[in-house]
N, C-alpha and C. Protein backbone atom coordinates (compact mmCIF):
# COMPACT_ATOMS: atom_id res chain seq x y z
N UNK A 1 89.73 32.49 122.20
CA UNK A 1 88.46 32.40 122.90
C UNK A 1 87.81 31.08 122.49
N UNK A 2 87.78 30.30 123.74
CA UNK A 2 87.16 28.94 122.93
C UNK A 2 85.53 28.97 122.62
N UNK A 3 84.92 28.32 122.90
CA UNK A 3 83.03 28.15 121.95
C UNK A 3 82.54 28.27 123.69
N UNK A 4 82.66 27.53 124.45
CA UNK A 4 81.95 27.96 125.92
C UNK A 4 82.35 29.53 126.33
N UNK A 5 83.11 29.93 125.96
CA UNK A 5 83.49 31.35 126.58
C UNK A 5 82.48 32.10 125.85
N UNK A 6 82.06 32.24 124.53
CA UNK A 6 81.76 32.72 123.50
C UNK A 6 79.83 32.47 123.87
N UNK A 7 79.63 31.78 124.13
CA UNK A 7 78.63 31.20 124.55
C UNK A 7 77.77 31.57 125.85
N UNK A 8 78.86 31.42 126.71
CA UNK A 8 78.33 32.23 127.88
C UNK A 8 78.22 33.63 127.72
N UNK A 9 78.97 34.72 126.82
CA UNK A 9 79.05 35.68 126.47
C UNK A 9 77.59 36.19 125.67
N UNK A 10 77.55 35.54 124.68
CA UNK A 10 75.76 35.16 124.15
C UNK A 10 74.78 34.95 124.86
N UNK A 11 74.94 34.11 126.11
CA UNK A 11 73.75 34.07 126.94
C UNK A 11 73.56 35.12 127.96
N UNK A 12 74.89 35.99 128.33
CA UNK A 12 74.82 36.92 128.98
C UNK A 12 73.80 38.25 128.23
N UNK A 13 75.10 38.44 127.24
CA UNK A 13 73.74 39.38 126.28
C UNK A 13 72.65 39.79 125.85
N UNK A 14 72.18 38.28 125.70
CA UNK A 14 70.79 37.99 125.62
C UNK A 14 69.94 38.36 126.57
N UNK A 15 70.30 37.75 127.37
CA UNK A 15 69.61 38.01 128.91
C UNK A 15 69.11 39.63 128.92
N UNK A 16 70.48 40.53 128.49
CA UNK A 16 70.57 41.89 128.72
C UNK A 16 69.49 42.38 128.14
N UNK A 17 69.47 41.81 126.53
CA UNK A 17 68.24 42.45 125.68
C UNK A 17 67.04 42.13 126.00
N UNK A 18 67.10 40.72 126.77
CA UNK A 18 65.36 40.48 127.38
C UNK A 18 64.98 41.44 128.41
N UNK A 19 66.28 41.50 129.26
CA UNK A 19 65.41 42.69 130.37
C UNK A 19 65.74 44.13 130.21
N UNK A 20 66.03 44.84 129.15
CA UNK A 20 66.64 46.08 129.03
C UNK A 20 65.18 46.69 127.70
N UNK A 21 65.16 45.34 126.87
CA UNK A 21 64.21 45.92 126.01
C UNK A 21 62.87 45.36 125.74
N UNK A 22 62.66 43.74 126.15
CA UNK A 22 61.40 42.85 126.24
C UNK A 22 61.45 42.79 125.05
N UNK A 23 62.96 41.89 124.54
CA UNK A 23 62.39 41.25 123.44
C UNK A 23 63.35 40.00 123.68
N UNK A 24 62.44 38.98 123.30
CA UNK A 24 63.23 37.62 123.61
C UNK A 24 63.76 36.82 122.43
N UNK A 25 64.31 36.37 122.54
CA UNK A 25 64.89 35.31 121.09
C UNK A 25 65.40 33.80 122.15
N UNK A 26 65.78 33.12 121.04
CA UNK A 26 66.19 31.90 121.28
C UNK A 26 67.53 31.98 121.47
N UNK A 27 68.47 32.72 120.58
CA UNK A 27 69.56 32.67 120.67
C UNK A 27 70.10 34.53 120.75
N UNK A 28 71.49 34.83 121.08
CA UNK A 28 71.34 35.92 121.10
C UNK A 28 71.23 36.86 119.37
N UNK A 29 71.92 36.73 118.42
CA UNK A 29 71.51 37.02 117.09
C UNK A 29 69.88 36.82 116.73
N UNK A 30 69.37 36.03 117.28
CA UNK A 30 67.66 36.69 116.95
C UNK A 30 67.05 37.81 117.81
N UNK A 31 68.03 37.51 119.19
CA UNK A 31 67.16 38.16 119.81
C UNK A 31 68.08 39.77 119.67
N UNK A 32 69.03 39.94 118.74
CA UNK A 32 68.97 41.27 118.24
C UNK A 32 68.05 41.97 116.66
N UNK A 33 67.91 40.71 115.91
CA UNK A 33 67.83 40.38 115.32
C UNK A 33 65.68 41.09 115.63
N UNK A 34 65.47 40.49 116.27
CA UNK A 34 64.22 41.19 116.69
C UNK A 34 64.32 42.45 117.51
N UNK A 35 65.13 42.64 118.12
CA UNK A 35 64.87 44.07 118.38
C UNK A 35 65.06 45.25 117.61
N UNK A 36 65.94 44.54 116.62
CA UNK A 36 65.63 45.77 115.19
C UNK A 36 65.90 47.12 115.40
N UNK A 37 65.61 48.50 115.14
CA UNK A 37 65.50 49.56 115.65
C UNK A 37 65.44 50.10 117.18
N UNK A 38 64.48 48.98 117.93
CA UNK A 38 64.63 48.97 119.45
C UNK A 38 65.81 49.47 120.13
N UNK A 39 67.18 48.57 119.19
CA UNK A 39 67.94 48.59 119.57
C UNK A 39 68.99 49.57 119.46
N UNK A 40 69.99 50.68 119.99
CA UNK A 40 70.52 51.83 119.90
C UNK A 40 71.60 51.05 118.55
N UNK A 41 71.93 52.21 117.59
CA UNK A 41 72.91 52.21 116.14
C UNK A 41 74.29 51.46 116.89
N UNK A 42 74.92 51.72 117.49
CA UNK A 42 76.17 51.39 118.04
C UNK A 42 75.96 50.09 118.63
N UNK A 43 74.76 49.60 118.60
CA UNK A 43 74.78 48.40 119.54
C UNK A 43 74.16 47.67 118.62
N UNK A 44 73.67 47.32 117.56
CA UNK A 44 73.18 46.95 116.24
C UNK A 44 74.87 46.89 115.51
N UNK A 45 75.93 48.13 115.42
CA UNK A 45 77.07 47.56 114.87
C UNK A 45 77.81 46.90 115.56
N UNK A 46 77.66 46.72 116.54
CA UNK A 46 78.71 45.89 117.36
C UNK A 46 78.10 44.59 117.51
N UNK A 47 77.48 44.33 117.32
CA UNK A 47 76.67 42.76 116.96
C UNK A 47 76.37 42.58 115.52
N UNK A 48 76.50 43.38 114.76
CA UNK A 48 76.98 42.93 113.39
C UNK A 48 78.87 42.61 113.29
N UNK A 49 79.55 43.36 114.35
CA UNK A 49 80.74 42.84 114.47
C UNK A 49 81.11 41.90 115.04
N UNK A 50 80.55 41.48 115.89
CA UNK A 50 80.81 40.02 116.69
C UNK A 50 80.49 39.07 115.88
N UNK A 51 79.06 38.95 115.13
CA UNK A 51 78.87 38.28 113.60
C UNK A 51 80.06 37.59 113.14
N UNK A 52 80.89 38.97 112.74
CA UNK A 52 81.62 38.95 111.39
C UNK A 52 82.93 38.05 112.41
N UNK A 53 83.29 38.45 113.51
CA UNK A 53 84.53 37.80 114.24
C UNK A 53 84.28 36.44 114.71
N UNK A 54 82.93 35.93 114.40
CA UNK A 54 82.36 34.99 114.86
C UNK A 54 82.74 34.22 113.89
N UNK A 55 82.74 34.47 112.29
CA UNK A 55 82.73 33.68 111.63
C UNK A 55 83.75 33.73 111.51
N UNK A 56 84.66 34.30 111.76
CA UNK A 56 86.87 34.55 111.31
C UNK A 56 86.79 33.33 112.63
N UNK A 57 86.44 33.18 113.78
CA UNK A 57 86.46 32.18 114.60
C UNK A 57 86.42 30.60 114.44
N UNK A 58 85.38 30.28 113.35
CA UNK A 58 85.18 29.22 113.25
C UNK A 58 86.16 28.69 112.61
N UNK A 59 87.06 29.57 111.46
CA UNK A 59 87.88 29.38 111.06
C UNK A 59 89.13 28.66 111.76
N UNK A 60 90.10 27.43 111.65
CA UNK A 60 91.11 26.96 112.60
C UNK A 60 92.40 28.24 112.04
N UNK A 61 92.42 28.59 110.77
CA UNK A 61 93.91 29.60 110.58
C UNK A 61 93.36 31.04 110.59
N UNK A 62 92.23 31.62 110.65
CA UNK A 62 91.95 32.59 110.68
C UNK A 62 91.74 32.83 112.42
N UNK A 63 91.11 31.88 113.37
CA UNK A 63 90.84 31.77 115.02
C UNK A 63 92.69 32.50 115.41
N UNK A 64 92.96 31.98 114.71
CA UNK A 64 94.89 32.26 115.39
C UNK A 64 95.24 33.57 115.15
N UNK A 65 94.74 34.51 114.13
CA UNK A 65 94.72 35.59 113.98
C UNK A 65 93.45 36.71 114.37
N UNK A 66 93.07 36.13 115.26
CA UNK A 66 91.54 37.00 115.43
C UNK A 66 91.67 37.57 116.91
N UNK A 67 91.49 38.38 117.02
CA UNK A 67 91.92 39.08 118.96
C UNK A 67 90.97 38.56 119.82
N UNK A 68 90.79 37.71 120.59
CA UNK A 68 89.73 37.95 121.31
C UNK A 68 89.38 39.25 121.84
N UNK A 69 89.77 39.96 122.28
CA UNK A 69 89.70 41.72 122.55
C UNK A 69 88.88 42.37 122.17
N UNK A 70 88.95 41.78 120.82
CA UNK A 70 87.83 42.49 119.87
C UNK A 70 86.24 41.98 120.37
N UNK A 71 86.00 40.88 120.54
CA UNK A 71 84.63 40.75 120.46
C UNK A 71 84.29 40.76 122.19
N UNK A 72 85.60 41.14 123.08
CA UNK A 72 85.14 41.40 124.23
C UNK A 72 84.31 43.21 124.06
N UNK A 73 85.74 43.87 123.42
CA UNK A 73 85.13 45.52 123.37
C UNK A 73 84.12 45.13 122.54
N UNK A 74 83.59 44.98 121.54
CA UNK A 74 81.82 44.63 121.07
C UNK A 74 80.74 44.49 121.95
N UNK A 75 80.88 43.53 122.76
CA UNK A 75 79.92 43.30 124.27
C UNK A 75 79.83 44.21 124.81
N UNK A 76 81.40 44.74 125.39
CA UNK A 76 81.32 46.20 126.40
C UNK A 76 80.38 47.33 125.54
N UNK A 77 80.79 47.88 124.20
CA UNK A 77 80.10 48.39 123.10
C UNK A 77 77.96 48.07 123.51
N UNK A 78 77.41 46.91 123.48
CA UNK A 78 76.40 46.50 123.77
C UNK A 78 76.10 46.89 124.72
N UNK A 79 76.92 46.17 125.84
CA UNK A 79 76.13 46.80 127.28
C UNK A 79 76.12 47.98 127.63
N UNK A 80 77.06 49.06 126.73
CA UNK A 80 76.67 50.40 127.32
C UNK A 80 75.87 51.11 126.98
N UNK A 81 75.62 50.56 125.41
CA UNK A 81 73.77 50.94 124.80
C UNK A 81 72.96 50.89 125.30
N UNK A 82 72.84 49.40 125.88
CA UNK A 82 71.71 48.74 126.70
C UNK A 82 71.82 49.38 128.44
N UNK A 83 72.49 49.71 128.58
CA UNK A 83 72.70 50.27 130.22
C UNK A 83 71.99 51.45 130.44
N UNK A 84 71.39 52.53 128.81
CA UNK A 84 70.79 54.16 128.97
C UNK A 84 69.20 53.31 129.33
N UNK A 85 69.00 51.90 128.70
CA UNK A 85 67.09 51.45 129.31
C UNK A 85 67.62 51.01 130.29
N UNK A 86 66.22 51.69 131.22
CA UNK A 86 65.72 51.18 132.71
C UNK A 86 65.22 49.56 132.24
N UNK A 87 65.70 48.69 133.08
CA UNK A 87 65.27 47.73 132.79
C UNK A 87 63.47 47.02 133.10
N UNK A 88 62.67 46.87 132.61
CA UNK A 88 61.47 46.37 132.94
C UNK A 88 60.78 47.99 132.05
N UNK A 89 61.14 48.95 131.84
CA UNK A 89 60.79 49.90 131.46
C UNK A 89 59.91 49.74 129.81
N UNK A 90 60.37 49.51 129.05
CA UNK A 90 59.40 48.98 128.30
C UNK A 90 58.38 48.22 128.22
N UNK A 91 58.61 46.88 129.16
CA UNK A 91 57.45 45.89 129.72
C UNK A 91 56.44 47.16 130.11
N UNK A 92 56.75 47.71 130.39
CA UNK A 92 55.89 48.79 131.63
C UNK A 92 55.21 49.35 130.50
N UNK A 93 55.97 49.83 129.70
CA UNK A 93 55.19 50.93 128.63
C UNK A 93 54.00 50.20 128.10
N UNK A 94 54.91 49.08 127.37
CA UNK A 94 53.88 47.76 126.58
C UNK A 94 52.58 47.96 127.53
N UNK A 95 52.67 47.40 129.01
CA UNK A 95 51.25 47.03 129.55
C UNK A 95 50.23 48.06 129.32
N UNK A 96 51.04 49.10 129.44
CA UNK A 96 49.93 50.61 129.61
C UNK A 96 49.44 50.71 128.41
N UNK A 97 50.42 50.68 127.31
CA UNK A 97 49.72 51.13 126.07
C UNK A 97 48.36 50.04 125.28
N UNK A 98 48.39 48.72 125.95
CA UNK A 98 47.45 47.49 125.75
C UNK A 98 46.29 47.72 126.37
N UNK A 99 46.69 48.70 128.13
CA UNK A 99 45.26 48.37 129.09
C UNK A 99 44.34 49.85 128.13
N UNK A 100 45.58 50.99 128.21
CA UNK A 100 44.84 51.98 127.36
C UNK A 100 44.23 52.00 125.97
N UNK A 101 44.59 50.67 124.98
CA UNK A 101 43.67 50.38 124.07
C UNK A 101 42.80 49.38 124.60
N UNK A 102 42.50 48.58 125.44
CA UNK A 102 41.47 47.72 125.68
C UNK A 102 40.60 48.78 126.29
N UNK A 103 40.63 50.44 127.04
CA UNK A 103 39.73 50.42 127.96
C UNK A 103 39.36 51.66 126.99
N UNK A 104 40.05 51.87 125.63
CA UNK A 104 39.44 52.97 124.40
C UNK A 104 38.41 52.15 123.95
N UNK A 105 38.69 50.69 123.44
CA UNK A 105 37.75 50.03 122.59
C UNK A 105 36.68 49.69 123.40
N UNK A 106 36.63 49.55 124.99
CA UNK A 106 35.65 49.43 125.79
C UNK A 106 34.51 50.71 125.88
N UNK A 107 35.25 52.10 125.66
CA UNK A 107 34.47 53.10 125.67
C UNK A 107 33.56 53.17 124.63
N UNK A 108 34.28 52.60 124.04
CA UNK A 108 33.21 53.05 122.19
C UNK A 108 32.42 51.93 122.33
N UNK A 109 32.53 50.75 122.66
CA UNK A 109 31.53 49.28 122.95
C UNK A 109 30.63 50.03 124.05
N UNK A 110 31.29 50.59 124.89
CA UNK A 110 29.56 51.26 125.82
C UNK A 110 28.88 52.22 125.05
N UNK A 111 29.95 53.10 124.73
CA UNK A 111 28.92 54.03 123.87
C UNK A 111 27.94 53.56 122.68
N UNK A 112 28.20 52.49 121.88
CA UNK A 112 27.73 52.53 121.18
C UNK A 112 26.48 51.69 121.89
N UNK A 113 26.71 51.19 122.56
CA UNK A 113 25.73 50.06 123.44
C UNK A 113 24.45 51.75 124.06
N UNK A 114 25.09 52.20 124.52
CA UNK A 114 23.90 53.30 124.96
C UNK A 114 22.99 53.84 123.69
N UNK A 115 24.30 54.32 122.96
CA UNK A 115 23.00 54.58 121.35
C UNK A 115 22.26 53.77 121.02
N UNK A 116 22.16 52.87 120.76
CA UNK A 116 21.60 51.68 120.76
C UNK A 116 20.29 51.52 121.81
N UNK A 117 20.37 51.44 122.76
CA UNK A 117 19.65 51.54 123.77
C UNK A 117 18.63 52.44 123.70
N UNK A 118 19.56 53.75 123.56
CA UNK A 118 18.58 55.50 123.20
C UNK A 118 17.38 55.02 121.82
N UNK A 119 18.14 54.71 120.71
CA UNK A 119 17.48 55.09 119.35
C UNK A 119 16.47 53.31 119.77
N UNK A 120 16.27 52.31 120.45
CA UNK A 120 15.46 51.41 120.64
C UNK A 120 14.12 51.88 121.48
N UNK A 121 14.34 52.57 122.50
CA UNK A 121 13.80 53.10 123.30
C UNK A 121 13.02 54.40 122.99
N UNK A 122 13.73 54.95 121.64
CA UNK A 122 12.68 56.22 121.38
C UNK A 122 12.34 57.21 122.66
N UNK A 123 13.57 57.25 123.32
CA UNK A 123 13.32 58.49 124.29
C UNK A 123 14.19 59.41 123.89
């Protein structure tokens, strides 16, 4: 597997984790790397295995003994983790759970704005 194959394979992935879970990285290892727990157990080891085949790669006598196979089934491994999220589905959650704390902290800013009002007013 040469470094462009490997590469495009990384940018594919990546891609996957930006729209499967809304988390972005620069490269694809951060951007598992940040999804942390987000991310399903089997799909966290299989990108700790591509890691490890990554680095038997760089190697020129170890590359000759390394399957490409392997870090194809790893990917397949990934995308079928990533295939159980609806994609945009978290974005979605995120927004709701932001508008529903901006419009909690808005309630208590009126309320307290009315007490205020009440105990000035002495009615």
């Amino acid at each position: 597997m040469d470094q462009r194959a490997l590469d495009a394979l990384h940018e594919d992935l990546r891609q996957e984790i930006a729209a499967r879970l809304n988390v972005r990285g620069r490269s694809f290892h951060e951007a598992v790397r940040r999804a942390g727990r987000r991310m399903p157990a089997r799909a966290r080891a299989a990108a700790a295995e591509m890691a490890m085949l990554e680095a038997r790669l760089a190697h020129p006598k170890l590359a000759a003994r390394t399957d490409p196979a392997l870090i194809h089934r790893a990917a397949g491994t990934i995308r079928a983790s990533l295939a159980r999220h609806a994609p945009g589905a978290r974005a979605a959650r995120d927004r709701s759970f932001l508008l529903a704390d901006i419009g909690a902290k808005l309630a208590i800013l009126l309320a307290l704005g009315l007490a205020v009002l009440h105990w000035q007013t002495g009615a």
